[in-house]
Protein backbone atom coordinates (compact mmCIF):
# COMPACT_ATOMS: atom_id res chain seq x y z
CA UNK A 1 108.96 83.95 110.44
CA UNK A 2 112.55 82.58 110.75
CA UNK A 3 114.81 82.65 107.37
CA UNK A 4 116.50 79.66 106.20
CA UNK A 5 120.61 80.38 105.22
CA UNK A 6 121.85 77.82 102.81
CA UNK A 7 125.57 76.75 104.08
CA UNK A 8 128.17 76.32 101.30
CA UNK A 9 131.70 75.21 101.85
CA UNK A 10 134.06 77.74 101.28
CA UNK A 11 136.80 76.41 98.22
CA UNK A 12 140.64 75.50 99.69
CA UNK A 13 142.84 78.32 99.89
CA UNK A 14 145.55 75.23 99.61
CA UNK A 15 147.13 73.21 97.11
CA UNK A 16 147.20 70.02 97.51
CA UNK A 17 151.04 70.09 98.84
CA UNK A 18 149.71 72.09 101.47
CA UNK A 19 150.72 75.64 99.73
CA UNK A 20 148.24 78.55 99.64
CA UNK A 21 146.93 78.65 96.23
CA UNK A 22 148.05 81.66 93.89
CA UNK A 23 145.15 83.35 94.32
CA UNK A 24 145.21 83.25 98.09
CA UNK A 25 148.71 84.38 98.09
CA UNK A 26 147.85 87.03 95.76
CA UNK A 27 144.84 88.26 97.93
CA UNK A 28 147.41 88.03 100.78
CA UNK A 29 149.54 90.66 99.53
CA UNK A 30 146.80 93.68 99.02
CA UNK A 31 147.14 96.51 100.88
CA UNK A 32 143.83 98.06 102.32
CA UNK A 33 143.52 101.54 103.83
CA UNK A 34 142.42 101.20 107.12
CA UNK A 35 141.34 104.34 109.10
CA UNK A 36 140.20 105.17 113.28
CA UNK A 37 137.58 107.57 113.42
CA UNK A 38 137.92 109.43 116.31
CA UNK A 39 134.78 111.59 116.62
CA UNK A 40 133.19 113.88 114.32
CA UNK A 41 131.28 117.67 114.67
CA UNK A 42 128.91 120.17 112.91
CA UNK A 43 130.61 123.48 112.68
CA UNK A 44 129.45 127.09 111.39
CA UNK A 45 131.31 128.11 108.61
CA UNK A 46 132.49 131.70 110.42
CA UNK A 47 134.05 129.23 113.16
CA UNK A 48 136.14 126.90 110.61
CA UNK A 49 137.11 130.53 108.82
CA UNK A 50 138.25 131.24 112.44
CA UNK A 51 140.55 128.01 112.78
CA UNK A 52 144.17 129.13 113.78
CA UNK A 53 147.02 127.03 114.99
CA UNK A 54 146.25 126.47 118.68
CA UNK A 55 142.76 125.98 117.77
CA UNK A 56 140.74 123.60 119.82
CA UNK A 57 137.73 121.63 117.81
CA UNK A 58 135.60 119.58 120.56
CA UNK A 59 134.44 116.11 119.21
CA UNK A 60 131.39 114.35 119.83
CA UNK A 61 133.78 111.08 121.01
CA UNK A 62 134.30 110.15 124.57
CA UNK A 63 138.12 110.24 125.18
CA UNK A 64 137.31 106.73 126.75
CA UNK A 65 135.04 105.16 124.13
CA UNK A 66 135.36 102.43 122.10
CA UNK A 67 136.61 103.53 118.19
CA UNK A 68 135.26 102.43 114.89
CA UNK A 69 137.84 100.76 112.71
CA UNK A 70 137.05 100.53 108.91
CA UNK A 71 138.43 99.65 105.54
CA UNK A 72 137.22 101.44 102.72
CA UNK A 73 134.80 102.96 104.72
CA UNK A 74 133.04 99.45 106.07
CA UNK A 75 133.27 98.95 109.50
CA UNK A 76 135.58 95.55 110.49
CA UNK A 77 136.16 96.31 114.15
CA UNK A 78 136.39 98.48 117.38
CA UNK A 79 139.15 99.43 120.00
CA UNK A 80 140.77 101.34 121.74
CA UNK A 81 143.20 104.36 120.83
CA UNK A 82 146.75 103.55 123.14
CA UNK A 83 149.97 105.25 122.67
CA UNK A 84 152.89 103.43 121.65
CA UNK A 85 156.80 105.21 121.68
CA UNK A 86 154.79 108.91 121.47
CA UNK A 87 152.69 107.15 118.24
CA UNK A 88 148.48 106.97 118.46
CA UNK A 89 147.53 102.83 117.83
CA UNK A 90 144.63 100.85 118.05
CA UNK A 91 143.96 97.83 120.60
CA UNK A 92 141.78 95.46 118.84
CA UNK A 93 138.81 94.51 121.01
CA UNK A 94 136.03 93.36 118.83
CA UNK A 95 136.27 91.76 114.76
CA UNK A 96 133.42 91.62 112.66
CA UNK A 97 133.58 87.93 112.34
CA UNK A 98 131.64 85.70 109.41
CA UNK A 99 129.91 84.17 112.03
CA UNK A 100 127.13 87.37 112.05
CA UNK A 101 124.32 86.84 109.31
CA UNK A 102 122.19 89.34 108.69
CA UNK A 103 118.40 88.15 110.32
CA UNK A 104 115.36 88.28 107.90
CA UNK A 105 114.65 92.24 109.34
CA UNK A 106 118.14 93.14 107.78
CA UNK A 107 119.77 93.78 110.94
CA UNK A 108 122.56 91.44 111.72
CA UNK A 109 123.09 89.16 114.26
C-alpha cells in the first residue's frame, strides 16, 4: 500500500524588500563541523599497543571509492578525496537533496 505525503509550502526566507529575513541570515551564519570518513578497521589491542611512527594501519576503503560526507554525524553527501596545493579536499558528487522521502518501509527514496 502506497503512503500519502501531505505537501506544505515552506515560509519565505525573504522580506518583503527582497532581504533574507533575520532568521535566515542568522541560520546563514552557523558553522557546522563537517567531516570525510575515509575508511575504518577492527584492530587487536596488542597491535594498536604496537603503533609506532611509520606505522601502516590498512583501511577497509578503496583508495578509489566514493567518501561519505557528514555533519554532525548525518550523512549529506559523497565524493571524492582530490589534492589541492599538497592539501586533502573533497569533490562533491552527490547531495542529499529534499527531494528523497522516506517510502512507507522506512527506506528512502
Amino acid at each position: 500500500m502506497a503512503g500519502v505525503a501531505e505537501v506544505r509550502e515552506r515560509p519565505s526566507t525573504q522580506t518583503s524588500t527582497g532581504q533574507p529575513s533575520t532568521c535566515s541570515a542568522a541560520l546563514s551564519a552557523l558553522e557546522l563541523r563537517l567531516a570525510i570518513e575515509l575508511g575504518s578497521t577492527v584492530m587487536r589491542v596488542s597491535d594498536l599497543l604496537a603503533l609506532r611512527p611509520g606505522s601502516i594501519v590498512r583501511l577497509d576503503h578503496a583508495a578509489d571509492a566514493p567518501v561519505d560526507l557528514t555533519v554532525e554525524g548525518r550523512p549529506i553527501g559523497r565524493g571524492e578525496v582530490i589534492v589541492i596545493d599538497d592539501m586533502l579536499a573533497l569533490r562533491v558528487t552527490d547531495v542529499v537533496g529534499a527531494a528523497r522521502t522516506p517510502d512507507p518501509e522506512g527506506s528512502e527514496s
